[in-house]
PDB file of N, CA and C in Angstrom:
ATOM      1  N   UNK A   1      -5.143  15.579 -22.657  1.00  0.00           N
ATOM      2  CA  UNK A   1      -4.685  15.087 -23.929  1.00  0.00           C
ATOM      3  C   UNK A   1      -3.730  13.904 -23.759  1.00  0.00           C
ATOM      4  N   UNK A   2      -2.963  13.874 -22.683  1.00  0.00           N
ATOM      5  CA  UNK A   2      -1.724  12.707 -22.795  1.00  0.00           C
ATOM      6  C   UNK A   2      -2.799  11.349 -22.131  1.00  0.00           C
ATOM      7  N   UNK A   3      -3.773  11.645 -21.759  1.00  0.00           N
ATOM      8  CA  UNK A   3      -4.534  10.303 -21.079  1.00  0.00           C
ATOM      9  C   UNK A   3      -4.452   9.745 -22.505  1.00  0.00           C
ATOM     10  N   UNK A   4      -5.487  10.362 -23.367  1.00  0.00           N
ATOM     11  CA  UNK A   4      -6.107  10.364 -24.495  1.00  0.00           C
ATOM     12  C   UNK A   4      -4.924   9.152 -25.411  1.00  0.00           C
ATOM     13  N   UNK A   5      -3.461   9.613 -25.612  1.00  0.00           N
ATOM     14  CA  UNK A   5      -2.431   8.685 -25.841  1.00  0.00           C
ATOM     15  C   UNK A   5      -2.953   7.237 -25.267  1.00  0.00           C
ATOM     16  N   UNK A   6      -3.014   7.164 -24.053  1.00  0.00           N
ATOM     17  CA  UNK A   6      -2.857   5.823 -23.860  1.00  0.00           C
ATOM     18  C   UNK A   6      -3.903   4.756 -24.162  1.00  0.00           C
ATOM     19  N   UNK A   7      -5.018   5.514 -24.895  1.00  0.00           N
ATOM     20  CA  UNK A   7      -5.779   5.206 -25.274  1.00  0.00           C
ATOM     21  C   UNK A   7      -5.810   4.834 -26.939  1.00  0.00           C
ATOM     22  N   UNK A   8      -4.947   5.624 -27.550  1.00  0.00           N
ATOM     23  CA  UNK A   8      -4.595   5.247 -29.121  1.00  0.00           C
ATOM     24  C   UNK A   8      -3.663   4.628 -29.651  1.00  0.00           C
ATOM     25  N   UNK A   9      -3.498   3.892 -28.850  1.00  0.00           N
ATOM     26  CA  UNK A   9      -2.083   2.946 -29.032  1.00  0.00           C
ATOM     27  C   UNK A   9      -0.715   3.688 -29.497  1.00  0.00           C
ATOM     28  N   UNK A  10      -0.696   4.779 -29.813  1.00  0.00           N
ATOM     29  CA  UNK A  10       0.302   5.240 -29.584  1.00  0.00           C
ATOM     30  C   UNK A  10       1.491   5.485 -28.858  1.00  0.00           C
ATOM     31  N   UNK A  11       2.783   4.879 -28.979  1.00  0.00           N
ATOM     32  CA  UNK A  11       3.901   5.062 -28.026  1.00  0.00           C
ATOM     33  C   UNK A  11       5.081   5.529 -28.756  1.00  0.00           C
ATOM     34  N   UNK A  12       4.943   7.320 -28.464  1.00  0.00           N
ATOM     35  CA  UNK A  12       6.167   7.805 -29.328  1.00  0.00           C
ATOM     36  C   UNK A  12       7.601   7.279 -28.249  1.00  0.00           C
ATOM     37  N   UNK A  13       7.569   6.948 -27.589  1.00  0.00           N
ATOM     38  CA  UNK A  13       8.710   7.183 -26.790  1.00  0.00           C
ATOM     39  C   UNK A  13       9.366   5.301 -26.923  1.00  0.00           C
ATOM     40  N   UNK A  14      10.534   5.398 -27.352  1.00  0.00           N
ATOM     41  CA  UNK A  14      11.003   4.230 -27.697  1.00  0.00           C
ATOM     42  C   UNK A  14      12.748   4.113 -27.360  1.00  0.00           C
ATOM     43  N   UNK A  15      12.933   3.194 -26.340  1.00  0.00           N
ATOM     44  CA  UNK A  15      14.397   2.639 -25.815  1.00  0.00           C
ATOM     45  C   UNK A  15      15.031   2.379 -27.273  1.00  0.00           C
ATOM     46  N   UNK A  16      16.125   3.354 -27.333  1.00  0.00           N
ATOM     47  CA  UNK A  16      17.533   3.337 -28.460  1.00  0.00           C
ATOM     48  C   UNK A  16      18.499   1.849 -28.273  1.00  0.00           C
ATOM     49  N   UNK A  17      17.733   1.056 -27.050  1.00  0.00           N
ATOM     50  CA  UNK A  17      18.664  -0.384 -26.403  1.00  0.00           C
ATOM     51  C   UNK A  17      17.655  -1.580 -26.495  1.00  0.00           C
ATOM     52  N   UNK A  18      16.753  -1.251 -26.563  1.00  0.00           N
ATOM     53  CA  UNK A  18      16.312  -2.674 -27.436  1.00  0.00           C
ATOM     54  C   UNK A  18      14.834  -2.455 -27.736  1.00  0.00           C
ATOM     55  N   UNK A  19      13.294  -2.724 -27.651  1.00  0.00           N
ATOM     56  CA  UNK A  19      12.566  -3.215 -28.398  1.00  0.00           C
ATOM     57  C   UNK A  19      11.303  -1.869 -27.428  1.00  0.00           C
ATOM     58  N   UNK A  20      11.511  -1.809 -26.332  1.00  0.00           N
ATOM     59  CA  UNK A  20      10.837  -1.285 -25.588  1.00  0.00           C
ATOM     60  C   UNK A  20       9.859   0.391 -26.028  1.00  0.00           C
ATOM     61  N   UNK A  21       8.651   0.228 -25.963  1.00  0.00           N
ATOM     62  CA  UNK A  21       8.009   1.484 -26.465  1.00  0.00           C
ATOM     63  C   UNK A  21       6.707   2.143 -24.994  1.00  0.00           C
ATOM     64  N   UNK A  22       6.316   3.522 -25.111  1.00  0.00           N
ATOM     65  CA  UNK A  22       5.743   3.633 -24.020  1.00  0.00           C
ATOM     66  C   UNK A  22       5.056   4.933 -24.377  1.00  0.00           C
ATOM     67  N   UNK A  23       3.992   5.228 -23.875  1.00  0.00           N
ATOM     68  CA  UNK A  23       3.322   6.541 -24.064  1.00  0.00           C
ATOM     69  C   UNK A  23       3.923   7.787 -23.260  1.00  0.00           C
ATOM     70  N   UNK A  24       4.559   7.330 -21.970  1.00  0.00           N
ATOM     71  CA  UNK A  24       5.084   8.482 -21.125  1.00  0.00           C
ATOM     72  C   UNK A  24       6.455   8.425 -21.157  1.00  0.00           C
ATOM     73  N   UNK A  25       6.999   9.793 -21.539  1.00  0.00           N
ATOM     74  CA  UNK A  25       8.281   9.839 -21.301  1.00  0.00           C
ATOM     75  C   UNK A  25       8.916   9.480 -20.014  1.00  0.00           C
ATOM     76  N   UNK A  26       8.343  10.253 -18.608  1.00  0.00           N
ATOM     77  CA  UNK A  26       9.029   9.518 -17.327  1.00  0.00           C
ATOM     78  C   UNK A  26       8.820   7.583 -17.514  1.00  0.00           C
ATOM     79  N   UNK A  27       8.047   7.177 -18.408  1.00  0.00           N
ATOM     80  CA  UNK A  27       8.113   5.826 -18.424  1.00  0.00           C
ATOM     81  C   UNK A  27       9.418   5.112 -19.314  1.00  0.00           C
ATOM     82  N   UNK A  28       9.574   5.815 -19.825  1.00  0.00           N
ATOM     83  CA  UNK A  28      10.465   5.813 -20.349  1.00  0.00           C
ATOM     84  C   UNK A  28      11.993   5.745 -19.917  1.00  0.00           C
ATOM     85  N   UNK A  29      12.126   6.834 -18.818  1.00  0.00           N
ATOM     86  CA  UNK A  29      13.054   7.110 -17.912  1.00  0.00           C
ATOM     87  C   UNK A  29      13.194   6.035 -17.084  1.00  0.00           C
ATOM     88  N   UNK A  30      12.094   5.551 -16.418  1.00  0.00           N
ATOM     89  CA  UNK A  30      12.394   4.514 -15.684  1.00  0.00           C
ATOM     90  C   UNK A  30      12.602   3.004 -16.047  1.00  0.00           C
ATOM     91  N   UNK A  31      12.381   2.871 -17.380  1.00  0.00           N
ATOM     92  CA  UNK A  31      12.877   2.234 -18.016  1.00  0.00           C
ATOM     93  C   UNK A  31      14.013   1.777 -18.274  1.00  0.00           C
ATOM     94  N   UNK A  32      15.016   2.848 -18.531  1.00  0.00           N
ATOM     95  CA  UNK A  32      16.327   3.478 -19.090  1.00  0.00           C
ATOM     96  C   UNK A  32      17.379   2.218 -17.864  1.00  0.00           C
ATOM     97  N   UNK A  33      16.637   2.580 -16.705  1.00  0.00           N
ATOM     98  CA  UNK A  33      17.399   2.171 -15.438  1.00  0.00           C
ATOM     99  C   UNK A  33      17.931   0.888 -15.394  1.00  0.00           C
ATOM    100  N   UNK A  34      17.152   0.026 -16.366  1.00  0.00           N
ATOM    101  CA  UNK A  34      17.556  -1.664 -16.555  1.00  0.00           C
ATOM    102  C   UNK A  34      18.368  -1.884 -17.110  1.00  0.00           C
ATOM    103  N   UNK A  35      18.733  -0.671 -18.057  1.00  0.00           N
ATOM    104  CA  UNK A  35      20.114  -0.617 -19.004  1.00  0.00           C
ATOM    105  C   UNK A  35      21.299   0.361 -18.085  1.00  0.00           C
ATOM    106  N   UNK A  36      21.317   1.111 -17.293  1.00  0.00           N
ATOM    107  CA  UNK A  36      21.995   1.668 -17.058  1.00  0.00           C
ATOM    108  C   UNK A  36      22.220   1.101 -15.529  1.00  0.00           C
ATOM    109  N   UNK A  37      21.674   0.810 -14.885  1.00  0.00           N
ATOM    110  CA  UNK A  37      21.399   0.126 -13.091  1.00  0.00           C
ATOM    111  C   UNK A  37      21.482   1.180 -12.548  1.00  0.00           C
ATOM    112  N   UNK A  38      21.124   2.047 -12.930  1.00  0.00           N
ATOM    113  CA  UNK A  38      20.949   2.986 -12.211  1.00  0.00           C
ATOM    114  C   UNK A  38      19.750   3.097 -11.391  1.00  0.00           C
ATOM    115  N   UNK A  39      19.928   3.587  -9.454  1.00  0.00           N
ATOM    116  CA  UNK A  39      19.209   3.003  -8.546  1.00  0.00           C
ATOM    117  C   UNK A  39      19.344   4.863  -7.489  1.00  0.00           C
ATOM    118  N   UNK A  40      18.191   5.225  -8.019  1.00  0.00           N
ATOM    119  CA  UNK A  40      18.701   6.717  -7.042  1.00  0.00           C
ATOM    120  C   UNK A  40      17.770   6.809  -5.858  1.00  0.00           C
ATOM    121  N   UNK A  41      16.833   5.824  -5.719  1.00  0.00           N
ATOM    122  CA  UNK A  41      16.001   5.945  -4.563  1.00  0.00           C
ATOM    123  C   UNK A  41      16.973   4.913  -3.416  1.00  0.00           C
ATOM    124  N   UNK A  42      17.522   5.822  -2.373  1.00  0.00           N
ATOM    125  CA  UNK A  42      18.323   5.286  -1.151  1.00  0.00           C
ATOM    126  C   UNK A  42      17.245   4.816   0.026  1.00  0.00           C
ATOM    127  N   UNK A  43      17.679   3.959   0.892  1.00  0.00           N
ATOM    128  CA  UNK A  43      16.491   3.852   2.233  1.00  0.00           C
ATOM    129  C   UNK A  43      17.610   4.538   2.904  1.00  0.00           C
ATOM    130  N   UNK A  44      17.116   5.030   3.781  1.00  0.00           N
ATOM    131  CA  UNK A  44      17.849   6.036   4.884  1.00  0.00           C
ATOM    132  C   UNK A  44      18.051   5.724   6.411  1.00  0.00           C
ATOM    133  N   UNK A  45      17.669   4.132   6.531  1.00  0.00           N
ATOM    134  CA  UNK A  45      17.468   3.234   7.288  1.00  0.00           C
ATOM    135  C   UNK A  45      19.227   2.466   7.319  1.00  0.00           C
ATOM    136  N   UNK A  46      18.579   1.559   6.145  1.00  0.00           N
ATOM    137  CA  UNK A  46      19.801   0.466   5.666  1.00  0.00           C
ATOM    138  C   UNK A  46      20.870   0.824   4.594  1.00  0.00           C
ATOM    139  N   UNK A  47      20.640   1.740   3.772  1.00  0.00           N
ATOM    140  CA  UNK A  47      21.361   2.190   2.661  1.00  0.00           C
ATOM    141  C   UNK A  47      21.114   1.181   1.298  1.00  0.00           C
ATOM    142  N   UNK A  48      20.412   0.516   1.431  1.00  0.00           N
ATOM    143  CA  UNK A  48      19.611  -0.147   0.141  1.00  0.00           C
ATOM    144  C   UNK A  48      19.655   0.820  -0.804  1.00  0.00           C
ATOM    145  N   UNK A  49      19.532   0.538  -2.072  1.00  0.00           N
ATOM    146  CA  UNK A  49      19.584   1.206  -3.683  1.00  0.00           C
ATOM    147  C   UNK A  49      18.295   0.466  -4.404  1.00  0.00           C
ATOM    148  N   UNK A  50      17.080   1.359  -4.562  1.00  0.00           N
ATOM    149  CA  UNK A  50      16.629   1.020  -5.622  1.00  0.00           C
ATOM    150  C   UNK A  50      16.304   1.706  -6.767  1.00  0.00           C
ATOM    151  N   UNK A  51      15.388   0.944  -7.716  1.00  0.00           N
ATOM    152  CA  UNK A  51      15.055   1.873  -8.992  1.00  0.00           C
ATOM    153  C   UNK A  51      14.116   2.628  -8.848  1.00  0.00           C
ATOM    154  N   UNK A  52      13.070   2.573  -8.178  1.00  0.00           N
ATOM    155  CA  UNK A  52      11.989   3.217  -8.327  1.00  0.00           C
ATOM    156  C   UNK A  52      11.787   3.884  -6.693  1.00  0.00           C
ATOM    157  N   UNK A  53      10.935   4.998  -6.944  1.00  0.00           N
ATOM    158  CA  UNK A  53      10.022   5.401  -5.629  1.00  0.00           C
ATOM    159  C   UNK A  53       8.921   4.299  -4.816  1.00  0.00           C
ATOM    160  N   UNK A  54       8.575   3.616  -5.655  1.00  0.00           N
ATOM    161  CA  UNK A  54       7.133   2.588  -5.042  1.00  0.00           C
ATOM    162  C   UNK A  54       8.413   1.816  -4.359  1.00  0.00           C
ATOM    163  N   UNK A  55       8.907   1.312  -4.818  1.00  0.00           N
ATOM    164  CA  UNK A  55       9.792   0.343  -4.840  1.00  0.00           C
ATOM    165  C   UNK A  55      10.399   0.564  -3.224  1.00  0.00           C
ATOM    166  N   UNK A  56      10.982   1.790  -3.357  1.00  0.00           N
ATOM    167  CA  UNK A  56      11.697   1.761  -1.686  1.00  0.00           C
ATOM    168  C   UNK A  56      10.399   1.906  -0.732  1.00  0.00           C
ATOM    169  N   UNK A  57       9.230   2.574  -0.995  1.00  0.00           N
ATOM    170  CA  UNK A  57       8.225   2.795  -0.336  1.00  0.00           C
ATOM    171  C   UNK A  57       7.697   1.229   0.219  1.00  0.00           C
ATOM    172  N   UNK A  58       7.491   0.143  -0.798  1.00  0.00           N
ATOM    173  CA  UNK A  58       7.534  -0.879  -0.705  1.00  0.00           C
ATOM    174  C   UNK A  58       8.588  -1.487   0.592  1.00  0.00           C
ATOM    175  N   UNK A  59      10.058  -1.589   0.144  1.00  0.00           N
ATOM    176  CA  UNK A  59      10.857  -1.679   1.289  1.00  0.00           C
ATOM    177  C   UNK A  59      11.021  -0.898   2.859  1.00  0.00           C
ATOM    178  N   UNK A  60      10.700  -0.016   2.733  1.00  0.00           N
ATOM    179  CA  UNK A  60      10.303   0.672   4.092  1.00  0.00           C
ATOM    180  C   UNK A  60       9.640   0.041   4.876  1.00  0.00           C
ATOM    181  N   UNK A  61       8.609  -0.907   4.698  1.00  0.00           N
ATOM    182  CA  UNK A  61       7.965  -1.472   5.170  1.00  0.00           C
ATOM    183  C   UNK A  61       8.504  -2.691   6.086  1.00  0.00           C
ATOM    184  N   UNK A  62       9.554  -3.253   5.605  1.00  0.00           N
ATOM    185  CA  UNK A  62      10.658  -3.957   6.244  1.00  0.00           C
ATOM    186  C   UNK A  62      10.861  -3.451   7.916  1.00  0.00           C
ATOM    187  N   UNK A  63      11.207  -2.587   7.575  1.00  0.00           N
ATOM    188  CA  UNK A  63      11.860  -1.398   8.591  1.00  0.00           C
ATOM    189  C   UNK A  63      10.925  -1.276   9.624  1.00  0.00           C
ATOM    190  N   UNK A  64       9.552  -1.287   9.236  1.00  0.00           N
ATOM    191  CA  UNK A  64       8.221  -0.254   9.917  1.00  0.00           C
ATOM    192  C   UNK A  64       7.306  -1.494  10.723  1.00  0.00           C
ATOM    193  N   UNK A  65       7.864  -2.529  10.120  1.00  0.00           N
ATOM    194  CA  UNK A  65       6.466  -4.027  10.555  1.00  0.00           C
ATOM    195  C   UNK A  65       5.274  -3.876   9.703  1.00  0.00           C
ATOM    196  N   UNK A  66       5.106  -2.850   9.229  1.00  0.00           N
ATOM    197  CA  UNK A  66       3.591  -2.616   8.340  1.00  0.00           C
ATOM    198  C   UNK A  66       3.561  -3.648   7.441  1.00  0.00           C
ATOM    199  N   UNK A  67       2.465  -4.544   7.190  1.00  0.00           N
ATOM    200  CA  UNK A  67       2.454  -5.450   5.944  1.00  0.00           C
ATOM    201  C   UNK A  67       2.115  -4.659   4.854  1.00  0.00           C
ATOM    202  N   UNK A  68       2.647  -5.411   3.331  1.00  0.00           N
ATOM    203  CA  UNK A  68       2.977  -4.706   2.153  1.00  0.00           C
ATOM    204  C   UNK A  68       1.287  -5.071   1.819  1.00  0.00           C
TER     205      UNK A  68
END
């Protein structure tokens, strides 16, 4: 059923900080983070802060030589 949402243009979920709307609540959440800077994914390497999971997964790669 929640696929089905993203398919009806429907986006109940809407930022109280400015214009922003979204079908998934965790989208929502990660959203939130641009207003708040809030950064809970750590590298455990360098101590880098980011917003997202892809995001440090992305940076790890730094670390590893693997191309992104």
């Amino acid at each position: 059923m929640t696929h089905m949402k993203s398919h009806s243009g429907d986006k109940p979920y809407a930022c109280k900080l400015c214009e922003f709307k979204c079908v998934h609540k965790w989208n929502l959440n990660k959203h939130l983070r641009t207003h708040t800077g809030e950064k809970p994914f750590v590298c455990n390497l360098c101590q880098v802060k980011l917003t997202t999971k892809s995001s440090l997964q992305h940076h790890i790669k730094i670390h590893t030589g693997e191309k992104p």
